[in-house]
N, C-alpha and C. Protein backbone atom coordinates (compact mmCIF):
# COMPACT_ATOMS: atom_id res chain seq x y z
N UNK A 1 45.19 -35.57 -279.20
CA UNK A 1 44.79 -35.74 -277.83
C UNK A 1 44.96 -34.46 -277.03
N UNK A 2 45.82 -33.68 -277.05
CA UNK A 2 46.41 -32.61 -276.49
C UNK A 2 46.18 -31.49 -277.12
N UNK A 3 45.20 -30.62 -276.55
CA UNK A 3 44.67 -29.27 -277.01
C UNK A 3 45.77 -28.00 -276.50
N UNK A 4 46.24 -27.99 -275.98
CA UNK A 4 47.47 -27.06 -275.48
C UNK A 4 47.79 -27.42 -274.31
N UNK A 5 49.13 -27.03 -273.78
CA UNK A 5 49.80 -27.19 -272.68
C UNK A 5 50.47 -25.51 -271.93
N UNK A 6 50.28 -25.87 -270.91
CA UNK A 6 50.43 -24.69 -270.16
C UNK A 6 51.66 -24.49 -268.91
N UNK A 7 52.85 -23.87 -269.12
CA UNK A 7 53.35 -23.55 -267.91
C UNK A 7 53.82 -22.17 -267.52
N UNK A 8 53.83 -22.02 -265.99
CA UNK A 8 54.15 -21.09 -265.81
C UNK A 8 55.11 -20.74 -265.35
N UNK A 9 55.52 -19.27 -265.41
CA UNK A 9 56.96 -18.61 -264.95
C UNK A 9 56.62 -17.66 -264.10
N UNK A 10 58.02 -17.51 -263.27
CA UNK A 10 58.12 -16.21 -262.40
C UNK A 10 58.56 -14.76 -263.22
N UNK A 11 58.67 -14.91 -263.98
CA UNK A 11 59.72 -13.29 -265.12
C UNK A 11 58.82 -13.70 -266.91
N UNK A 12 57.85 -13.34 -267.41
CA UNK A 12 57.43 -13.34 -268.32
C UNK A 12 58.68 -12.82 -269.13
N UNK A 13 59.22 -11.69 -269.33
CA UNK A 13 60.16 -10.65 -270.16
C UNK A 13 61.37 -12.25 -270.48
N UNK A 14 61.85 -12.76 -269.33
CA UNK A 14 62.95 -13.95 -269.43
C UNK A 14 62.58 -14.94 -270.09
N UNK A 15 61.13 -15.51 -269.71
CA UNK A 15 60.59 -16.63 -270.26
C UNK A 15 60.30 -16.19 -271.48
N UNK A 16 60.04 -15.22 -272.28
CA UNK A 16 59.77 -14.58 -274.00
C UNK A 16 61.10 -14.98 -274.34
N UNK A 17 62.61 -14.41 -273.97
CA UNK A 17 63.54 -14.50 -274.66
C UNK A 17 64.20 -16.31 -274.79
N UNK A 18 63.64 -16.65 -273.44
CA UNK A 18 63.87 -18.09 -274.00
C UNK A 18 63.22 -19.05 -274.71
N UNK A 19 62.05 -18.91 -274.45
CA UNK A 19 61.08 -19.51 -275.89
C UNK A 19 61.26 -19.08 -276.85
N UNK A 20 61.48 -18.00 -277.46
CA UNK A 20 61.77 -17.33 -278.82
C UNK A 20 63.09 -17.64 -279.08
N UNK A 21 64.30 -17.90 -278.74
CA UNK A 21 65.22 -18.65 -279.16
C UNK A 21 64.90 -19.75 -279.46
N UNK A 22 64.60 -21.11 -278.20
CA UNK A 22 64.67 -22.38 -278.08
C UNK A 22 64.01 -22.63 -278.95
N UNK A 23 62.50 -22.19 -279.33
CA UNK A 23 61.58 -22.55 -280.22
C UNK A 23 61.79 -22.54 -281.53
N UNK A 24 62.21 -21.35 -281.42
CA UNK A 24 62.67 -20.68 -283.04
C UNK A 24 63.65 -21.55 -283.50
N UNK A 25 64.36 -22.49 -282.57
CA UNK A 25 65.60 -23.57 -283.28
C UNK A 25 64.75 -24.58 -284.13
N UNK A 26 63.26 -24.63 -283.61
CA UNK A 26 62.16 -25.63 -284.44
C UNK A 26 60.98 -25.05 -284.99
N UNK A 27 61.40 -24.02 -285.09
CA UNK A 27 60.61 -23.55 -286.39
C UNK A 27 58.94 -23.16 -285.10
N UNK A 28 59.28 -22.66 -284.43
CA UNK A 28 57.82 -22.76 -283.92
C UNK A 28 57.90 -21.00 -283.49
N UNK A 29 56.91 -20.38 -283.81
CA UNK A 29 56.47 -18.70 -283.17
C UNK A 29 55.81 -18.70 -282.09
N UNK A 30 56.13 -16.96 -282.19
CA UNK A 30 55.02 -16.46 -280.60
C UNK A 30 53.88 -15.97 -281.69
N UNK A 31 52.72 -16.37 -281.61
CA UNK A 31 51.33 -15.92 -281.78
C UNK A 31 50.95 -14.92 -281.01
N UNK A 32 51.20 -15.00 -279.72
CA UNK A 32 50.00 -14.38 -279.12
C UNK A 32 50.95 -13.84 -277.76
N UNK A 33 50.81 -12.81 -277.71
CA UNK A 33 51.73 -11.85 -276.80
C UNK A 33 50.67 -11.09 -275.48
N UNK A 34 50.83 -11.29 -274.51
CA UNK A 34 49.99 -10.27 -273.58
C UNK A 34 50.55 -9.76 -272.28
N UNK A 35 49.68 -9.13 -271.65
CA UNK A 35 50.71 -8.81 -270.32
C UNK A 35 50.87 -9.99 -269.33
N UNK A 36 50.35 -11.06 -269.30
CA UNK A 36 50.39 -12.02 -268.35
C UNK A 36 51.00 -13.54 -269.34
N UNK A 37 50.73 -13.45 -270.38
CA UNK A 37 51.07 -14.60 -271.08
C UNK A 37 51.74 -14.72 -272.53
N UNK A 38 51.99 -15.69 -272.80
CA UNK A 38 52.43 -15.68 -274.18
C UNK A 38 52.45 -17.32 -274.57
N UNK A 39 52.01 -17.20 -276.00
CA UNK A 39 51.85 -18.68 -276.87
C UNK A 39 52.49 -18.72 -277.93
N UNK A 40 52.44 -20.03 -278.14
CA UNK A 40 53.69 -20.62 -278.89
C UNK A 40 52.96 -21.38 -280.06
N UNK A 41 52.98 -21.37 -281.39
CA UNK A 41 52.65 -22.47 -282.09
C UNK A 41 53.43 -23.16 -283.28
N UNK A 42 53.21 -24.15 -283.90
CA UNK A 42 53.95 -24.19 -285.86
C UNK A 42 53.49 -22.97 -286.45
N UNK A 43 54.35 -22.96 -287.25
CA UNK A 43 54.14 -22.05 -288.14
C UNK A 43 52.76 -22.44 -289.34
N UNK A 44 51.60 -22.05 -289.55
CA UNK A 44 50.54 -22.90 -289.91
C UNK A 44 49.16 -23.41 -289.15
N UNK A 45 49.77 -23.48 -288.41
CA UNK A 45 48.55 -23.89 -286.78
C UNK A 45 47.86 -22.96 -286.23
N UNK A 46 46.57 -22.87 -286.25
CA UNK A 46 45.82 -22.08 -286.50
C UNK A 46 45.75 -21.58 -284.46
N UNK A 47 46.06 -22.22 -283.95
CA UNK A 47 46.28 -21.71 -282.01
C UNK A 47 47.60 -22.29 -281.87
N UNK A 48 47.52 -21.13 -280.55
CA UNK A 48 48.45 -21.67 -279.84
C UNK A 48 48.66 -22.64 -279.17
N UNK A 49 49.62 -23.57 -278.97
CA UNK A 49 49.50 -25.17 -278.38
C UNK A 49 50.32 -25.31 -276.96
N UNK A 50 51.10 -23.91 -277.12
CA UNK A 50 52.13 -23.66 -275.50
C UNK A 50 51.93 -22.49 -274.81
N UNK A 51 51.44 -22.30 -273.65
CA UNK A 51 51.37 -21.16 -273.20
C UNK A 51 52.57 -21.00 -271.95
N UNK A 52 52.98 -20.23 -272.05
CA UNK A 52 53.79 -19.89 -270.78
C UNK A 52 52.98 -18.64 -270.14
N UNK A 53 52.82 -18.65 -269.08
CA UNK A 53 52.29 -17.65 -268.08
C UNK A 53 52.40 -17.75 -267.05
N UNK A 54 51.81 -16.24 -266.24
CA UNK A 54 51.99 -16.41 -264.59
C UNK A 54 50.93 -16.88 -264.08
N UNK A 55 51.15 -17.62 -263.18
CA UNK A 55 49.67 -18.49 -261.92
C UNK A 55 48.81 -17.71 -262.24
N UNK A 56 47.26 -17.83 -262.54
CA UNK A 56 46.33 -17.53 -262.99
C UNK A 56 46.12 -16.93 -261.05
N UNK A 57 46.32 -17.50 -260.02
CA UNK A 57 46.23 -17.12 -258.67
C UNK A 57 47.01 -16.43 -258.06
N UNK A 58 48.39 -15.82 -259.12
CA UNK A 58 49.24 -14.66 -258.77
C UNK A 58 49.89 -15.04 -257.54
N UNK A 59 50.19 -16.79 -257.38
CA UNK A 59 51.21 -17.32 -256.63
C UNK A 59 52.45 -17.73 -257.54
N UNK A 60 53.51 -17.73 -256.83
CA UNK A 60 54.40 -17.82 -257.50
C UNK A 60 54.68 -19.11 -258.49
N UNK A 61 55.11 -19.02 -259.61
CA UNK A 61 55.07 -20.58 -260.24
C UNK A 61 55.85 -21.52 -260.01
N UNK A 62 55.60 -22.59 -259.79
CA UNK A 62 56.15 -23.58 -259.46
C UNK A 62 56.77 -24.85 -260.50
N UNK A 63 57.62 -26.28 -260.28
CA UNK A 63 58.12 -27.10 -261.44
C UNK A 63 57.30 -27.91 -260.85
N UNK A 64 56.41 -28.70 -261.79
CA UNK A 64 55.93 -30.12 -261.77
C UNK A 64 57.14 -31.05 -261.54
N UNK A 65 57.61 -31.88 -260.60
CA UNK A 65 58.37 -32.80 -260.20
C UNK A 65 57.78 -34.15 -261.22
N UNK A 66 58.65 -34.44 -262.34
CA UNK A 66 58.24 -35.73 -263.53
C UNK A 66 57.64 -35.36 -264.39
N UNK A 67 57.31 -33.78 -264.59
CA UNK A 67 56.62 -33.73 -265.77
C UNK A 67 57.64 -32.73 -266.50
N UNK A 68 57.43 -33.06 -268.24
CA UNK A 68 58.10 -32.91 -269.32
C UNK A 68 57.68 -32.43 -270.13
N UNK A 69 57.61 -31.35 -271.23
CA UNK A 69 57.08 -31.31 -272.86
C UNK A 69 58.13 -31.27 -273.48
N UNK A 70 57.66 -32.54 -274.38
CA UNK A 70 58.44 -32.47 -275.83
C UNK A 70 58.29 -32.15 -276.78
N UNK A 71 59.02 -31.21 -277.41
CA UNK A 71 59.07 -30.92 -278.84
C UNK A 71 59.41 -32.17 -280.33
N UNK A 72 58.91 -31.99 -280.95
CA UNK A 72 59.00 -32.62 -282.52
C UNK A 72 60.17 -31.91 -283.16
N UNK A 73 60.95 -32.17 -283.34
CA UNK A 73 61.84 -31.44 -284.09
C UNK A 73 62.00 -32.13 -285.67
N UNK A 74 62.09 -31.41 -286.31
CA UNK A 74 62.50 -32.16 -288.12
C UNK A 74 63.48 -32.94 -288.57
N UNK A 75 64.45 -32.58 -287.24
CA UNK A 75 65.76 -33.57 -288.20
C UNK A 75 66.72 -33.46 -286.45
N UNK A 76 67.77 -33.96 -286.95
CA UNK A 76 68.90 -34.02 -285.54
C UNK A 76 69.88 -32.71 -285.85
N UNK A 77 69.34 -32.31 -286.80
CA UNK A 77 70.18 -30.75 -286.48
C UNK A 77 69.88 -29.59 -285.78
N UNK A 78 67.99 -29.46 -285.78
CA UNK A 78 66.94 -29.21 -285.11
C UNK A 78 66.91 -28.80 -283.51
N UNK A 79 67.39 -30.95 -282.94
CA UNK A 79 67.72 -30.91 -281.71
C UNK A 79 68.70 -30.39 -281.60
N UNK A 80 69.83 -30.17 -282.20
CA UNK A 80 71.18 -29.46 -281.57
C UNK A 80 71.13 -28.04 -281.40
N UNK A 81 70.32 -27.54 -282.27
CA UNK A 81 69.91 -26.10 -282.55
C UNK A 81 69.19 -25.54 -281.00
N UNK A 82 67.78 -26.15 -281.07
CA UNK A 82 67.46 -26.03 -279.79
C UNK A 82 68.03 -26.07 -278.56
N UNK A 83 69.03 -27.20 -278.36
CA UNK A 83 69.46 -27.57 -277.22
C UNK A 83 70.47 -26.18 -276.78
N UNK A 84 71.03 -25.89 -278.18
CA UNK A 84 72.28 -24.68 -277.96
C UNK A 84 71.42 -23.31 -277.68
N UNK A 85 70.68 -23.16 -278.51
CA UNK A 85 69.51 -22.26 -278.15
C UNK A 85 69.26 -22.02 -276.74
N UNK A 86 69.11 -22.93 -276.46
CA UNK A 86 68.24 -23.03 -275.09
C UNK A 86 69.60 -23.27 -273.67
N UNK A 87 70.05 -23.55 -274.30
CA UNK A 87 71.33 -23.11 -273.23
C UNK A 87 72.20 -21.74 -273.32
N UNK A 88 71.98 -21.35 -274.60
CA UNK A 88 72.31 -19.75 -274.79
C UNK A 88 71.41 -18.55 -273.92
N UNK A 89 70.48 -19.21 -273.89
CA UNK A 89 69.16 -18.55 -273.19
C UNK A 89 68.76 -18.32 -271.86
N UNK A 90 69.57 -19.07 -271.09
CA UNK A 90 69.44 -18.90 -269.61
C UNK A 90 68.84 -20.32 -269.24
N UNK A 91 68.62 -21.45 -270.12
CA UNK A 91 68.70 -22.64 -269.60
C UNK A 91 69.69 -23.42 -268.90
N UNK A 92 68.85 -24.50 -268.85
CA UNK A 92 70.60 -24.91 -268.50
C UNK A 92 70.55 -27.04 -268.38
N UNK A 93 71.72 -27.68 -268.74
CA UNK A 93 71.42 -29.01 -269.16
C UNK A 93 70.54 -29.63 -268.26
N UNK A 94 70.14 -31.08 -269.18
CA UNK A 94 69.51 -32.11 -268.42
C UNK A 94 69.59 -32.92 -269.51
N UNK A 95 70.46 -33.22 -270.34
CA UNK A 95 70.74 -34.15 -271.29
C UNK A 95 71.16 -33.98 -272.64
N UNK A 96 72.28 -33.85 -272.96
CA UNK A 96 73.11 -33.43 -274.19
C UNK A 96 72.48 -34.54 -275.57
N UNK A 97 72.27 -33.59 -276.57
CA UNK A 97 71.65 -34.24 -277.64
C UNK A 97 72.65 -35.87 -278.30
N UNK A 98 72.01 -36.59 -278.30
CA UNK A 98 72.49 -37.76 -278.74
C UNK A 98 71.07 -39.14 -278.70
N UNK A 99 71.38 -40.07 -279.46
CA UNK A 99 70.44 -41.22 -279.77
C UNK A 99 70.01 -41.75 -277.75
N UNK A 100 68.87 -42.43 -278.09
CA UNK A 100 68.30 -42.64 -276.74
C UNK A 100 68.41 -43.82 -277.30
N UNK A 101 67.83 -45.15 -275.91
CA UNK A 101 67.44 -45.97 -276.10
C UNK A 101 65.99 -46.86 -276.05
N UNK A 102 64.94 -45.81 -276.71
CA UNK A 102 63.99 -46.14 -276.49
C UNK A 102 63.79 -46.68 -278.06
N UNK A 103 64.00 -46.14 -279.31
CA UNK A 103 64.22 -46.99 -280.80
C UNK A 103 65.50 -46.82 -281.06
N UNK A 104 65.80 -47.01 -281.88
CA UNK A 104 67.00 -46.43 -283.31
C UNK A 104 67.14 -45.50 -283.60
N UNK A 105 65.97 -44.49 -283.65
CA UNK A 105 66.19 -43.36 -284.53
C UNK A 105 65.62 -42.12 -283.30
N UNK A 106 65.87 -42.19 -281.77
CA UNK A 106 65.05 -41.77 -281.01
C UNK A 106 66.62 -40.99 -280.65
N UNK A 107 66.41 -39.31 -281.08
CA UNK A 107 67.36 -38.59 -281.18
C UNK A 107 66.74 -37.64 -280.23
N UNK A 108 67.34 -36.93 -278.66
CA UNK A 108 66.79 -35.99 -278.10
C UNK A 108 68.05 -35.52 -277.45
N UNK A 109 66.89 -34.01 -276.74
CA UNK A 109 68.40 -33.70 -276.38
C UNK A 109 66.37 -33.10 -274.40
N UNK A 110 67.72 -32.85 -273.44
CA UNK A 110 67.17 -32.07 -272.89
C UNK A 110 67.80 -31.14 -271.68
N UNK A 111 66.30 -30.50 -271.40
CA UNK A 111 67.08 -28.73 -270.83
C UNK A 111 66.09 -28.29 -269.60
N UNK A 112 66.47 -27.52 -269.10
CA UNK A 112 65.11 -27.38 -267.79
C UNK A 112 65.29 -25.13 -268.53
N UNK A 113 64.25 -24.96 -268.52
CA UNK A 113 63.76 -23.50 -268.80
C UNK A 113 64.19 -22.72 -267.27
N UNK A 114 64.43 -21.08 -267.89
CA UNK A 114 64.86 -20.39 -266.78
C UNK A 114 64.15 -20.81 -265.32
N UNK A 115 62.83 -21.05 -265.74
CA UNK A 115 61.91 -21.30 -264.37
C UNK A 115 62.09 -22.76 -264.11
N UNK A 116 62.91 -23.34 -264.60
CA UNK A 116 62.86 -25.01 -263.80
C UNK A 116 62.74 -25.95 -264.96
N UNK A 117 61.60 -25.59 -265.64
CA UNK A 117 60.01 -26.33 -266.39
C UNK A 117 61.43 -27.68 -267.54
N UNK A 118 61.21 -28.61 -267.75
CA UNK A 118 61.86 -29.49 -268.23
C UNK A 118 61.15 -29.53 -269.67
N UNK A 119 61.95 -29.07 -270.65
CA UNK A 119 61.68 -29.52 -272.17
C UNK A 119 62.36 -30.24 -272.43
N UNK A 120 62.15 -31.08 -273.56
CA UNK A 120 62.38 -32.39 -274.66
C UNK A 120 62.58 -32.02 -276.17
N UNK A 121 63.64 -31.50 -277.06
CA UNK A 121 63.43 -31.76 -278.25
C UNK A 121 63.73 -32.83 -278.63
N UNK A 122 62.66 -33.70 -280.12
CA UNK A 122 63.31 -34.53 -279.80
C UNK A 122 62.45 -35.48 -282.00
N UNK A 123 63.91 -36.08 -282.27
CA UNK A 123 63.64 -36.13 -283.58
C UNK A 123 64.05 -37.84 -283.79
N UNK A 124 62.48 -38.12 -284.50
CA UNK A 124 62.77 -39.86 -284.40
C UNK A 124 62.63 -40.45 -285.81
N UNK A 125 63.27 -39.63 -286.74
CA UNK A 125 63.59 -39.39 -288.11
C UNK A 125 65.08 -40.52 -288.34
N UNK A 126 64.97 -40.93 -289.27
CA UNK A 126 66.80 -41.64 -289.22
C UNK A 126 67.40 -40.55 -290.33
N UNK A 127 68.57 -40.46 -290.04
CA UNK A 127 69.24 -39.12 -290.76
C UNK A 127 70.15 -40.05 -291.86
């Protein structure tokens, strides 16, 4: 359903070092590097599916109030990886990795990115 997703930041240089950690806890690369943007994909995936960049209108970027992307992670070691990742990184909490109550096996953790932006890793694997 979802051809890529897009958010943006105020500090590209900040937003690289935290996607390239957080991501890299799930196995996911930077593809595609430029002066205004940068993408994210699996390793295998022929595009990029995350872009982080600045306002295409060179206003400052802003947080969607309720909106989220979640990551797939492989296993619940995955989410812990990321979550530490991503708090090593200049994130910072919005939900310490542990089982949810949406199934049984609905393992997430979450984090808001230097710029606000709210990610989800999140692994619904039973370990």
């Amino acid at each position: 359903m979802l051809l890529y997703i897009t958010l943006g930041t105020r500090d590209l240089k900040r937003a690289r070092a935290f996607y390239d950690a957080a991501l890299g806890a799930l196995s996911y690369v930077c593809r595609s590097a430029e002066e205004f943007e940068i993408g994210y994909a699996a390793v295998g995936d022929s595009r990029s599916r995350l872009w982080i960049t600045a306002p295409f209108n060179k206003r400052a970027a802003s947080v969607g109030n309720g909106s989220m992307v979640a990551f797939d992670a492989p296993n619940r070691a995955a989410v812990d990886a990321f979550y530490a990742a991503a708090l090593g990184s200049g994130g910072t909490d919005e939900g310490k990795p542990g089982l949810r109550p949406h199934h049984a096996d609905f393992y997430a953790c979450y984090v808001r990115d230097p710029d606000g932006n709210k990610l989800s890793a999140v692994c619904e694997r039973a370990e």
